[in-house]
PDB file of N, CA and C in Angstrom:
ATOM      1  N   UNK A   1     -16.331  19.651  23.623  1.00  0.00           N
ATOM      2  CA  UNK A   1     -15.809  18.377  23.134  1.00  0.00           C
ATOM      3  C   UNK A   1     -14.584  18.015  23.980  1.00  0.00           C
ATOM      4  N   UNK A   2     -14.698  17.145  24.917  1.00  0.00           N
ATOM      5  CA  UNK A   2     -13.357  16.292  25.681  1.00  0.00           C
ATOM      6  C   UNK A   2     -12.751  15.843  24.259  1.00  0.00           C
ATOM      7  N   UNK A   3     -11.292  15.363  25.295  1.00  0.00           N
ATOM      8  CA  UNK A   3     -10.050  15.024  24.356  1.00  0.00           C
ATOM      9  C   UNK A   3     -10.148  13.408  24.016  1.00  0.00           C
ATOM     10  N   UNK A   4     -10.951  12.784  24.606  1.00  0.00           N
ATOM     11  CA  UNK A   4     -11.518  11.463  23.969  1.00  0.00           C
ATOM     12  C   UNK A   4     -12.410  11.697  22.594  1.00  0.00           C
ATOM     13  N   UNK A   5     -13.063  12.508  22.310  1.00  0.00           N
ATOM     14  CA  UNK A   5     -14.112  13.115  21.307  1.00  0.00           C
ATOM     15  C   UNK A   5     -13.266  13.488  20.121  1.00  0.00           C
ATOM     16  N   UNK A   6     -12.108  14.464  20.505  1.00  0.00           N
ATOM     17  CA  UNK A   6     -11.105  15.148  19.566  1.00  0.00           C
ATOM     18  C   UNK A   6     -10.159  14.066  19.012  1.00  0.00           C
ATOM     19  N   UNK A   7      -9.927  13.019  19.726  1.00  0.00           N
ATOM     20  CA  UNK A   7      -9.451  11.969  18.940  1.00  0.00           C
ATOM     21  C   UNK A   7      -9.993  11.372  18.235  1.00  0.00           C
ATOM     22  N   UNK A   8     -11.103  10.636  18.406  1.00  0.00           N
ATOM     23  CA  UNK A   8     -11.849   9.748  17.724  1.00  0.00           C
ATOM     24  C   UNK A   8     -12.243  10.489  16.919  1.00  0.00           C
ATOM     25  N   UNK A   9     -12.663  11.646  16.455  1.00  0.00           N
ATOM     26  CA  UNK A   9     -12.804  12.993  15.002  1.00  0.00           C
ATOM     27  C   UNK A   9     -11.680  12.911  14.446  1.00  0.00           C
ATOM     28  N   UNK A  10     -10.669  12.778  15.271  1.00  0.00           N
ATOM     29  CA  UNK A  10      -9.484  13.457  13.902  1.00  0.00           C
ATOM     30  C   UNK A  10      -8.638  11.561  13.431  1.00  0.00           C
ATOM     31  N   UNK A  11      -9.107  10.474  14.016  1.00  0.00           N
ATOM     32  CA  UNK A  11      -8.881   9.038  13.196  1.00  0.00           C
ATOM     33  C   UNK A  11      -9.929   8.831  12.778  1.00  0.00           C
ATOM     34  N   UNK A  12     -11.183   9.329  12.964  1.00  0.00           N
ATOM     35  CA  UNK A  12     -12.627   8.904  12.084  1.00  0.00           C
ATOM     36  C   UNK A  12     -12.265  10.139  10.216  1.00  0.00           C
ATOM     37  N   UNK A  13     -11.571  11.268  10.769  1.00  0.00           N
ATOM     38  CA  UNK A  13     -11.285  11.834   9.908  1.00  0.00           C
ATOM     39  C   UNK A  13     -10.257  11.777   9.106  1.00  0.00           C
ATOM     40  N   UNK A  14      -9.245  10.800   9.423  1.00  0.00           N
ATOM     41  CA  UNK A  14      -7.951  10.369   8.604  1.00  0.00           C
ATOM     42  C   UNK A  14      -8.580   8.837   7.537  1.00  0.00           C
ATOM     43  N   UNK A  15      -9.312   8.375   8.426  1.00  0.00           N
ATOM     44  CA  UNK A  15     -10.046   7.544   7.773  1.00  0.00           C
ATOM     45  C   UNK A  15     -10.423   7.256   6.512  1.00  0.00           C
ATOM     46  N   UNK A  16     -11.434   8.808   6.807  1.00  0.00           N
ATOM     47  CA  UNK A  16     -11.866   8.785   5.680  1.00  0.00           C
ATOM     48  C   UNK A  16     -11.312   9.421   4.666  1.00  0.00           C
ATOM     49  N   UNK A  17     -10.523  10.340   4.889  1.00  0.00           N
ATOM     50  CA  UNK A  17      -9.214  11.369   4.105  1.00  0.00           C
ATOM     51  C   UNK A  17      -8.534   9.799   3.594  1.00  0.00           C
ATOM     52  N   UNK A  18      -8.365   8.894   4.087  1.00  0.00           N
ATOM     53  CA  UNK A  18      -7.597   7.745   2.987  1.00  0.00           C
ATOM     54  C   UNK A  18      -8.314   7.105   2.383  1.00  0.00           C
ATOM     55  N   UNK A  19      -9.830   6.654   3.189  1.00  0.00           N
ATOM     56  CA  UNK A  19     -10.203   6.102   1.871  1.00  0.00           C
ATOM     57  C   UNK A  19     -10.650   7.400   0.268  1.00  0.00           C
ATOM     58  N   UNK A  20     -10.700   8.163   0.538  1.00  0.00           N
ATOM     59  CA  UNK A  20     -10.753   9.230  -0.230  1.00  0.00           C
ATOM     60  C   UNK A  20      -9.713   8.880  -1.231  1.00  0.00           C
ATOM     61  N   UNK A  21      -8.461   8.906  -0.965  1.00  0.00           N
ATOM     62  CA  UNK A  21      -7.012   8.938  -1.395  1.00  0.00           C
ATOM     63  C   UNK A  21      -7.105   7.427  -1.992  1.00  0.00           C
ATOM     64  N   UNK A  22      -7.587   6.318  -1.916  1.00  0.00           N
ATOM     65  CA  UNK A  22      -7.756   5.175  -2.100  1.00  0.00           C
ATOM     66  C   UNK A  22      -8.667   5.172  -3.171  1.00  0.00           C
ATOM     67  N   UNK A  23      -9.786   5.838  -3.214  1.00  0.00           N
ATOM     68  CA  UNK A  23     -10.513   5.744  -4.493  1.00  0.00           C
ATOM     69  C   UNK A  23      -9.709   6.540  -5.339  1.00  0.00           C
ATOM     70  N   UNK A  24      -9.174   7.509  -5.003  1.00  0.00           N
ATOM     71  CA  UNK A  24      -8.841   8.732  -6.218  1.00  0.00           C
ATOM     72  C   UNK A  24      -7.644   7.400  -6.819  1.00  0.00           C
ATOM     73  N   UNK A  25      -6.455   6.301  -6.236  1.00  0.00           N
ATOM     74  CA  UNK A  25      -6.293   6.146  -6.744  1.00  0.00           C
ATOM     75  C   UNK A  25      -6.699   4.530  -7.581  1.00  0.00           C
ATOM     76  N   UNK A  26      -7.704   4.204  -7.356  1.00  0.00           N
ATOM     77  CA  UNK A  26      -8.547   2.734  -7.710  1.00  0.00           C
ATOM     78  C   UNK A  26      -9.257   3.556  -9.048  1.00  0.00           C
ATOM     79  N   UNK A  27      -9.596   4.821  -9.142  1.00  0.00           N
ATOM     80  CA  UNK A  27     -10.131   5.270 -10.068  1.00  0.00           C
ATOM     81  C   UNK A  27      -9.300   5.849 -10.649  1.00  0.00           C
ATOM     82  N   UNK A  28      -8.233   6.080 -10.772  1.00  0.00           N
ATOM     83  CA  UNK A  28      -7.037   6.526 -11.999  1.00  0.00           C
ATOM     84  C   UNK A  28      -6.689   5.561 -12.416  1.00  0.00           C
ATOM     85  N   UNK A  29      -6.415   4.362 -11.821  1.00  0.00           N
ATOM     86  CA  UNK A  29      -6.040   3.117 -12.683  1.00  0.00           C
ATOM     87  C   UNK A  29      -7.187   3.020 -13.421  1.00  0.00           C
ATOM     88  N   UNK A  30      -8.199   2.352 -13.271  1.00  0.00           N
ATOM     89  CA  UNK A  30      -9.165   2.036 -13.813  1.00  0.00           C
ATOM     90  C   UNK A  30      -9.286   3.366 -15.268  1.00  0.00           C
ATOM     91  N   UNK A  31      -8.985   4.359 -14.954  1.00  0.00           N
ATOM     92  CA  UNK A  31      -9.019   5.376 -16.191  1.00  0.00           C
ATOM     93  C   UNK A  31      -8.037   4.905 -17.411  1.00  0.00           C
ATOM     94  N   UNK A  32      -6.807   4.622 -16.546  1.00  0.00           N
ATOM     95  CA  UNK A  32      -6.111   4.023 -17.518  1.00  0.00           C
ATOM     96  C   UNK A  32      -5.729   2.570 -17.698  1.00  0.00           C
ATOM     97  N   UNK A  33      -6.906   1.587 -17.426  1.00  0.00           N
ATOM     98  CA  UNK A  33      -7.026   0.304 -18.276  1.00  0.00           C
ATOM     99  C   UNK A  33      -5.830  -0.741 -17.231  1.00  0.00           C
ATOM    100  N   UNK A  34      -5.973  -0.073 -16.093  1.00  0.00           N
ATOM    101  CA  UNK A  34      -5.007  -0.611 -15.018  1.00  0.00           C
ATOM    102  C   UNK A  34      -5.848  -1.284 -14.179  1.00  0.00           C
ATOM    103  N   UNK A  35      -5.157  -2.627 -13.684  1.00  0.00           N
ATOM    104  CA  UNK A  35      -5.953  -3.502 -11.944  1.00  0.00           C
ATOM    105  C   UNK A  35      -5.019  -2.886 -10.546  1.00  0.00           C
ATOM    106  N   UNK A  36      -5.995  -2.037 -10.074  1.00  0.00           N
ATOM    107  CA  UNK A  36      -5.679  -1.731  -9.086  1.00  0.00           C
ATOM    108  C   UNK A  36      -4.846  -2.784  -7.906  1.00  0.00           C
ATOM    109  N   UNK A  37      -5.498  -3.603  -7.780  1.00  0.00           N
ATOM    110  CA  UNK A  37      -5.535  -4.530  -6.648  1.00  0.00           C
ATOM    111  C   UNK A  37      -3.885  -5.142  -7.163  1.00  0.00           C
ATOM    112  N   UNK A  38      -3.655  -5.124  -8.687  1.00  0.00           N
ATOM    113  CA  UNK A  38      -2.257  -5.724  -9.348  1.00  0.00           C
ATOM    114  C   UNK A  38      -1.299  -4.997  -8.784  1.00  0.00           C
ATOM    115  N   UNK A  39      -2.061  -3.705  -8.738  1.00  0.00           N
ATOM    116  CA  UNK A  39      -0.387  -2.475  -8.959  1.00  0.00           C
ATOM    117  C   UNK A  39      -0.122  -2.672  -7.347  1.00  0.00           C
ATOM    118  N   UNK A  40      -1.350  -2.496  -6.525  1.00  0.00           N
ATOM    119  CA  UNK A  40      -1.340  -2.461  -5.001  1.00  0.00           C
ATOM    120  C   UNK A  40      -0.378  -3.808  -4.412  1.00  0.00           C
ATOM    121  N   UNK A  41      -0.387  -4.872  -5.045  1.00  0.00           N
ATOM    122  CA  UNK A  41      -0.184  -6.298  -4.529  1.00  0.00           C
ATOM    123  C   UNK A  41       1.011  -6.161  -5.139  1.00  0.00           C
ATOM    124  N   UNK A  42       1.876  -5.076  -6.221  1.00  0.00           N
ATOM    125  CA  UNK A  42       3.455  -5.115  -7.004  1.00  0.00           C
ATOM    126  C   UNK A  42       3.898  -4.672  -5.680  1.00  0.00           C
ATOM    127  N   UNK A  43       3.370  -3.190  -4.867  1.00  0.00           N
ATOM    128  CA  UNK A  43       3.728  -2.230  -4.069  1.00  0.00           C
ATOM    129  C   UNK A  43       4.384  -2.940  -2.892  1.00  0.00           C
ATOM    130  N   UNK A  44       3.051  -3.870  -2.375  1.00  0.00           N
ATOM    131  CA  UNK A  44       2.985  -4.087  -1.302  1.00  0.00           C
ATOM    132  C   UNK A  44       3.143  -6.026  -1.392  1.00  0.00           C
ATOM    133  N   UNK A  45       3.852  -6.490  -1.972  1.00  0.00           N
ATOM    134  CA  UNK A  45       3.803  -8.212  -2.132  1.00  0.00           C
ATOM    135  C   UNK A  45       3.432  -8.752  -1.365  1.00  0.00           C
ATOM    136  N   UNK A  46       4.273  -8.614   0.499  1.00  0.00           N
ATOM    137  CA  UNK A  46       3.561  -9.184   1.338  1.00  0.00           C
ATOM    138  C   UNK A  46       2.369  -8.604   2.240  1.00  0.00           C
ATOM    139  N   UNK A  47       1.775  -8.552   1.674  1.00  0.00           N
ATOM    140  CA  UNK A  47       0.640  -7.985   2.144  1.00  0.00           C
ATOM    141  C   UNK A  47      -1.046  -9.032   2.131  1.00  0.00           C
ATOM    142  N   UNK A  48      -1.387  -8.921   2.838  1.00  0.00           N
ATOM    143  CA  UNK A  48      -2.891  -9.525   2.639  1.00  0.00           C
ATOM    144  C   UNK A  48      -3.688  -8.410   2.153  1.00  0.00           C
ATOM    145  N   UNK A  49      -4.578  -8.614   1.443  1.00  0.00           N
ATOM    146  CA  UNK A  49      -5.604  -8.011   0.426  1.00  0.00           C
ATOM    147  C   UNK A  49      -6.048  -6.399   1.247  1.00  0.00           C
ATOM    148  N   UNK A  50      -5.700  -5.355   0.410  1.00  0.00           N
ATOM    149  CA  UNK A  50      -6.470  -4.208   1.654  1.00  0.00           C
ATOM    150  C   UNK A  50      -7.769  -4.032   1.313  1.00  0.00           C
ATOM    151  N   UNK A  51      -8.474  -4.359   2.814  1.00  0.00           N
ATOM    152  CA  UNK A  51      -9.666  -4.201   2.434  1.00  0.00           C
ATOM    153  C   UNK A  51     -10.369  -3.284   2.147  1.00  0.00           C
ATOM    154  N   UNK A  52      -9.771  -1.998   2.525  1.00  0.00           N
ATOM    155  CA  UNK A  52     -10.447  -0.455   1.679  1.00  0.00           C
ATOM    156  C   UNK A  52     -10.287  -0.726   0.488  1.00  0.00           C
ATOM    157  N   UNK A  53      -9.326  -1.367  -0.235  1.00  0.00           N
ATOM    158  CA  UNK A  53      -9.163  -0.731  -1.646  1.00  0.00           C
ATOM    159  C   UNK A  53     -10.453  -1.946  -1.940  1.00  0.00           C
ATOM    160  N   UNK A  54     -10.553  -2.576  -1.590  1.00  0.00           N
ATOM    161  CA  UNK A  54     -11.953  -3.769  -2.262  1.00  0.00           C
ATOM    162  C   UNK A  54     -13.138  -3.318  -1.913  1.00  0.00           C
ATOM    163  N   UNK A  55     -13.031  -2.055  -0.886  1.00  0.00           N
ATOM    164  CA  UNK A  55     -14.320  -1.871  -0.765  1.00  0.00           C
ATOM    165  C   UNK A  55     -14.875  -0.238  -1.207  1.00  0.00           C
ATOM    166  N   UNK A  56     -13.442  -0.211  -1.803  1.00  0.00           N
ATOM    167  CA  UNK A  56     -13.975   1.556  -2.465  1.00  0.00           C
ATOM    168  C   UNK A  56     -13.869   0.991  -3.865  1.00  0.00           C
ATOM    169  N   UNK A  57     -13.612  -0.119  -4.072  1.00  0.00           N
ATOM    170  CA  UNK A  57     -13.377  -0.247  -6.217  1.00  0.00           C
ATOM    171  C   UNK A  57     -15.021  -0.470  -6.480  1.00  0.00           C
ATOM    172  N   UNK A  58     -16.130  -0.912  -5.529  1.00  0.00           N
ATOM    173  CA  UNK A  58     -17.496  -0.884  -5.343  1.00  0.00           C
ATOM    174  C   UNK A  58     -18.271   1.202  -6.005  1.00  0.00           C
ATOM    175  N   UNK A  59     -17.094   1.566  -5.530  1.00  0.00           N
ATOM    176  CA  UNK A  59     -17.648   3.311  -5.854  1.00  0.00           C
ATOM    177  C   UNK A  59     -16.853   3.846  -7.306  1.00  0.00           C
ATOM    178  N   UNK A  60     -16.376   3.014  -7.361  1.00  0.00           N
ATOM    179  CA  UNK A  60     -15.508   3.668  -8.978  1.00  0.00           C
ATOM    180  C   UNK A  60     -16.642   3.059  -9.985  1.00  0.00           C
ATOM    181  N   UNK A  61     -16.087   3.977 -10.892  1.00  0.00           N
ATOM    182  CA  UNK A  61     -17.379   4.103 -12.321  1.00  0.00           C
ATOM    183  C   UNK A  61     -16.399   3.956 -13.720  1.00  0.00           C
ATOM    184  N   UNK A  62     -17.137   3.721 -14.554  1.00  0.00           N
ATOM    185  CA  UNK A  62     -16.304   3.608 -15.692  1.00  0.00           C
ATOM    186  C   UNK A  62     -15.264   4.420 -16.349  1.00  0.00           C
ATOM    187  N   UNK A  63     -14.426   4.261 -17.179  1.00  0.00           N
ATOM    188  CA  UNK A  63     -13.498   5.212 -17.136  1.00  0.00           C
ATOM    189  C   UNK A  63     -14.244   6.400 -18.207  1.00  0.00           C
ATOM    190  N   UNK A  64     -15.485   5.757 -18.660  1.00  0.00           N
ATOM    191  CA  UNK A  64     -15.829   6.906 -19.481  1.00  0.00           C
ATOM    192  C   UNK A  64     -16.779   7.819 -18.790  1.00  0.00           C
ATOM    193  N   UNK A  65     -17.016   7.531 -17.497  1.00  0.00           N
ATOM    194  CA  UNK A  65     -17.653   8.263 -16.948  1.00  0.00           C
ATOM    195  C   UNK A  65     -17.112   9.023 -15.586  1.00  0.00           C
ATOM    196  N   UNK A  66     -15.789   9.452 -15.665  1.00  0.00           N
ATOM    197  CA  UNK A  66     -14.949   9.256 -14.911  1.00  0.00           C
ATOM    198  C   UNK A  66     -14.176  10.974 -14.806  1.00  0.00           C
ATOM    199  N   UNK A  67     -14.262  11.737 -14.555  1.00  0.00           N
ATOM    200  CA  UNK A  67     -12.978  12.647 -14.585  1.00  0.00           C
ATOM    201  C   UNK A  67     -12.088  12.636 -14.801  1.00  0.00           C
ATOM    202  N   UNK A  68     -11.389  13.194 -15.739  1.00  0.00           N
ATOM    203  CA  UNK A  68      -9.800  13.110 -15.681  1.00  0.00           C
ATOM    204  C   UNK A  68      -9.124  13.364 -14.118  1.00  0.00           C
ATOM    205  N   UNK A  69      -8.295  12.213 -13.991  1.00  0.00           N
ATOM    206  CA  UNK A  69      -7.501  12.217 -12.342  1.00  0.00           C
ATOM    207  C   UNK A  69      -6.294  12.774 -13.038  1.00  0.00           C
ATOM    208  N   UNK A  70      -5.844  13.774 -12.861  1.00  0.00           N
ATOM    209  CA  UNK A  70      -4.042  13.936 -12.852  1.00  0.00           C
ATOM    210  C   UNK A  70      -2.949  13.403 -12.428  1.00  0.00           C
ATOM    211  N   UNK A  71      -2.169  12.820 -13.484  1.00  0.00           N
ATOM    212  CA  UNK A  71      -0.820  11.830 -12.394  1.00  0.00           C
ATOM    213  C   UNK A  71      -0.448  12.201 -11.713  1.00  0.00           C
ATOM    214  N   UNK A  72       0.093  13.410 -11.260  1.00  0.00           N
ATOM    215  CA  UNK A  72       0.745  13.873  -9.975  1.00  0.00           C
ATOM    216  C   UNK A  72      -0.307  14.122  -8.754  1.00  0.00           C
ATOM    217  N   UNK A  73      -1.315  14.285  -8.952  1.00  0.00           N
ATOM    218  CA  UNK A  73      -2.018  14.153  -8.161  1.00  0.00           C
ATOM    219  C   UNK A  73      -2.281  13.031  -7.519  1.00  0.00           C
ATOM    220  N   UNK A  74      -2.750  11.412  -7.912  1.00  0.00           N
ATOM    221  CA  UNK A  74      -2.609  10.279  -7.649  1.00  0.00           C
ATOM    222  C   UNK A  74      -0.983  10.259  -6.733  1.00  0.00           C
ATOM    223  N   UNK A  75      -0.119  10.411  -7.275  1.00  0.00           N
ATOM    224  CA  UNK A  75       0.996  10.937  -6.630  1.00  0.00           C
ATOM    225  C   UNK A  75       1.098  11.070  -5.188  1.00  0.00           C
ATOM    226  N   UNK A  76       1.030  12.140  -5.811  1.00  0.00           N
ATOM    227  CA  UNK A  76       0.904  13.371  -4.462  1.00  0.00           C
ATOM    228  C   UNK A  76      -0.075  12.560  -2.884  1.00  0.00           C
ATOM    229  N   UNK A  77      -1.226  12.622  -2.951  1.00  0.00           N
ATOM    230  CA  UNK A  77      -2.011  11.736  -2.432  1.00  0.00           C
ATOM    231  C   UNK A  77      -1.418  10.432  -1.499  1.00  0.00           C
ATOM    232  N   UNK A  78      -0.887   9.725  -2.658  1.00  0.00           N
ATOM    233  CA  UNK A  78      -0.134   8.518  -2.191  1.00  0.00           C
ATOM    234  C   UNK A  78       0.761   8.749  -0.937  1.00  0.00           C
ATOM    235  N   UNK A  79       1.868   9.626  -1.943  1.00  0.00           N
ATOM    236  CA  UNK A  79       2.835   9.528  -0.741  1.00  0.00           C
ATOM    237  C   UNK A  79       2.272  10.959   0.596  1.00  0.00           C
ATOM    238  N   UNK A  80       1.494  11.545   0.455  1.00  0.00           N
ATOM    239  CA  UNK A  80       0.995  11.992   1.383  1.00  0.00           C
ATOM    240  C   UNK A  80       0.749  11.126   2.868  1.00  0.00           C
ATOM    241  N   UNK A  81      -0.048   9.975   2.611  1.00  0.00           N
ATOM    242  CA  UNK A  81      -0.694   8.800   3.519  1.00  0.00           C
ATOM    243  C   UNK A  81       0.466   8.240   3.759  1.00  0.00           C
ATOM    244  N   UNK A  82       1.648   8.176   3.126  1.00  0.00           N
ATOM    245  CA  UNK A  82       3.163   7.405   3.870  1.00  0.00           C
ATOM    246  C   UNK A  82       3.339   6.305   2.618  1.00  0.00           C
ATOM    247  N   UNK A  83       2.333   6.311   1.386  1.00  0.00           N
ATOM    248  CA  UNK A  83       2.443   5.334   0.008  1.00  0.00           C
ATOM    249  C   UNK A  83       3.261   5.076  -0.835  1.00  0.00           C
ATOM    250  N   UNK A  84       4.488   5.317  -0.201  1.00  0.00           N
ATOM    251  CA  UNK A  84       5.937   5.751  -1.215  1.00  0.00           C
ATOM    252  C   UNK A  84       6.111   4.591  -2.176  1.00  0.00           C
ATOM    253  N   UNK A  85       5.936   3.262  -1.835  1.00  0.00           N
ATOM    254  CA  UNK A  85       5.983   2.395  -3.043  1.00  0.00           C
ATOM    255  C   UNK A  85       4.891   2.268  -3.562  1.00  0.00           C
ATOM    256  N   UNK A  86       3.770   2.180  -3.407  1.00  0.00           N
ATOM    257  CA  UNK A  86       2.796   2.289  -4.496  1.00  0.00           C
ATOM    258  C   UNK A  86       3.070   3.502  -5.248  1.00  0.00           C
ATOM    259  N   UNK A  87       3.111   5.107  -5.009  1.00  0.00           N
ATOM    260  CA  UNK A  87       3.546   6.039  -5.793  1.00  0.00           C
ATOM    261  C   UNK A  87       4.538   5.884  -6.847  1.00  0.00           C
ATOM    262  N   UNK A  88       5.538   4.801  -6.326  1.00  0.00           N
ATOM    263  CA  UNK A  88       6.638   4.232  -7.270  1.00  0.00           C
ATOM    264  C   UNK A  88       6.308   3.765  -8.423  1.00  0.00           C
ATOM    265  N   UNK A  89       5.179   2.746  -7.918  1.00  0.00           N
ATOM    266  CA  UNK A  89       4.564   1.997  -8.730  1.00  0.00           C
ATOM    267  C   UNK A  89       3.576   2.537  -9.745  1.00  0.00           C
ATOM    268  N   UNK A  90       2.838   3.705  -9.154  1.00  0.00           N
ATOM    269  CA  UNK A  90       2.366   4.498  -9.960  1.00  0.00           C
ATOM    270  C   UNK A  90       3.455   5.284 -10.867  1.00  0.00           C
ATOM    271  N   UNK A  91       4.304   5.943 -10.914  1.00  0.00           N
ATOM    272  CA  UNK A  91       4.992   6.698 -11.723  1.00  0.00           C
ATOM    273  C   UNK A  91       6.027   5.745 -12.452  1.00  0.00           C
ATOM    274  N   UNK A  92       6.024   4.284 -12.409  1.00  0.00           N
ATOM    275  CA  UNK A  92       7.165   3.549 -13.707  1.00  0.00           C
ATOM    276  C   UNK A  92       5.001   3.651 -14.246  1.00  0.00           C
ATOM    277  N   UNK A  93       4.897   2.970 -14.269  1.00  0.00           N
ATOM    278  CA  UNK A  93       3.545   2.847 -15.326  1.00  0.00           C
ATOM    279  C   UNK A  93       3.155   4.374 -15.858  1.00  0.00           C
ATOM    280  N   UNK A  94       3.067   5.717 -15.331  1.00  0.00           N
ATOM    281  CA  UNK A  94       2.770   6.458 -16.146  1.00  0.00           C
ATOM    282  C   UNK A  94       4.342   6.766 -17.100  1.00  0.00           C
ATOM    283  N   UNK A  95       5.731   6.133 -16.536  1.00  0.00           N
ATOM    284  CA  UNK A  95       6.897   6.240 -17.738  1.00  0.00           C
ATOM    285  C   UNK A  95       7.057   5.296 -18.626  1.00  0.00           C
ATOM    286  N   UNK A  96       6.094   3.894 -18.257  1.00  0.00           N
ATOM    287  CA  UNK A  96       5.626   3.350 -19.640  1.00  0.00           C
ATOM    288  C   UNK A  96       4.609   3.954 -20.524  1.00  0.00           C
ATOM    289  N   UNK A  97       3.467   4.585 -19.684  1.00  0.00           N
ATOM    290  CA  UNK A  97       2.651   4.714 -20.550  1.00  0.00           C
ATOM    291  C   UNK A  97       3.406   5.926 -21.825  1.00  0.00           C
ATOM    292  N   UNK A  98       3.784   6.874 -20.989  1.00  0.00           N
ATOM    293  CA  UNK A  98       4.605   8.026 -21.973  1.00  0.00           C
ATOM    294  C   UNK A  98       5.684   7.469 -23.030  1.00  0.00           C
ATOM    295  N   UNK A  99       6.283   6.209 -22.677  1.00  0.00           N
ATOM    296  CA  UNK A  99       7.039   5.839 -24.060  1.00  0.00           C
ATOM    297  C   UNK A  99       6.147   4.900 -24.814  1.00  0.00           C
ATOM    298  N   UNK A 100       5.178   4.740 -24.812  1.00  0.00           N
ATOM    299  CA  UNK A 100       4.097   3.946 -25.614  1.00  0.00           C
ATOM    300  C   UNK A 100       3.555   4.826 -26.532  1.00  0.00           C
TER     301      UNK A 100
END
C-alpha cells in the first residue's frame, strides 16, 4: 500500500468513525424526546444544515427500539471529533433533564 492509499484509508476511515459518532448522537436525542438538528443548529447557529447529521437521522430507529446510549458517552464521542459546543449543549439538557 503507497502513501497515497494510506491516506485516503485513514480520511475514508475518520469518515466514517464520525458519522458513527453522529448517529450515536442523533440517536440519544431521539431516545430522549430531543430534535437533533435543534440542539446541532443551538451548537453551531451559523452554520448551514450538516449534511451527515440529515443523512444518518435516515438510520435511527425509535426510541423504543433503541439501546440505551449513555450520557457520557454521547459526550465523550462529541468532544472526541473537536464537538466541544455541541457536548455543551448536550450536557445543560441532560442538567435539565436531572432537575425535572
Amino acid at each position: 500500500m503507497n502513501k497515497e492509499d494510506k491516506d485516503r484509508q485513514i480520511i475514508e476511515n475518520y469518515q466514517e468513525n464520525e458519522k458513527m459518532m453522529i448517529l450515536v448522537f442523533a440517536q440519544w436525542c431521539i431516545n430522549h424526546d430531543l430534535k437533533p438538528e435543534q440542539l446541532y443548529e443551538e451548537a453551531y447557529p451559523n452554520q448551514i444544515q450538516n449534511k451527515i447529521l440529515l443523512e444518518v437521522l435516515e438510520n435511527t430507529v425509535p426510541k423504543n427500539e433503541s439501546e440505551k446510549i449513555e450520557d457520557q458517552m454521547v459526550i465523550q464521542a462529541l468532544q472526541l471529533f473537536g464537538n466541544d459546543d455541541l457536548a455543551f449543549i448536550v450536557q445543560k439538557e441532560i442538567e435539565k433533564r436531572e432537575r425535572e
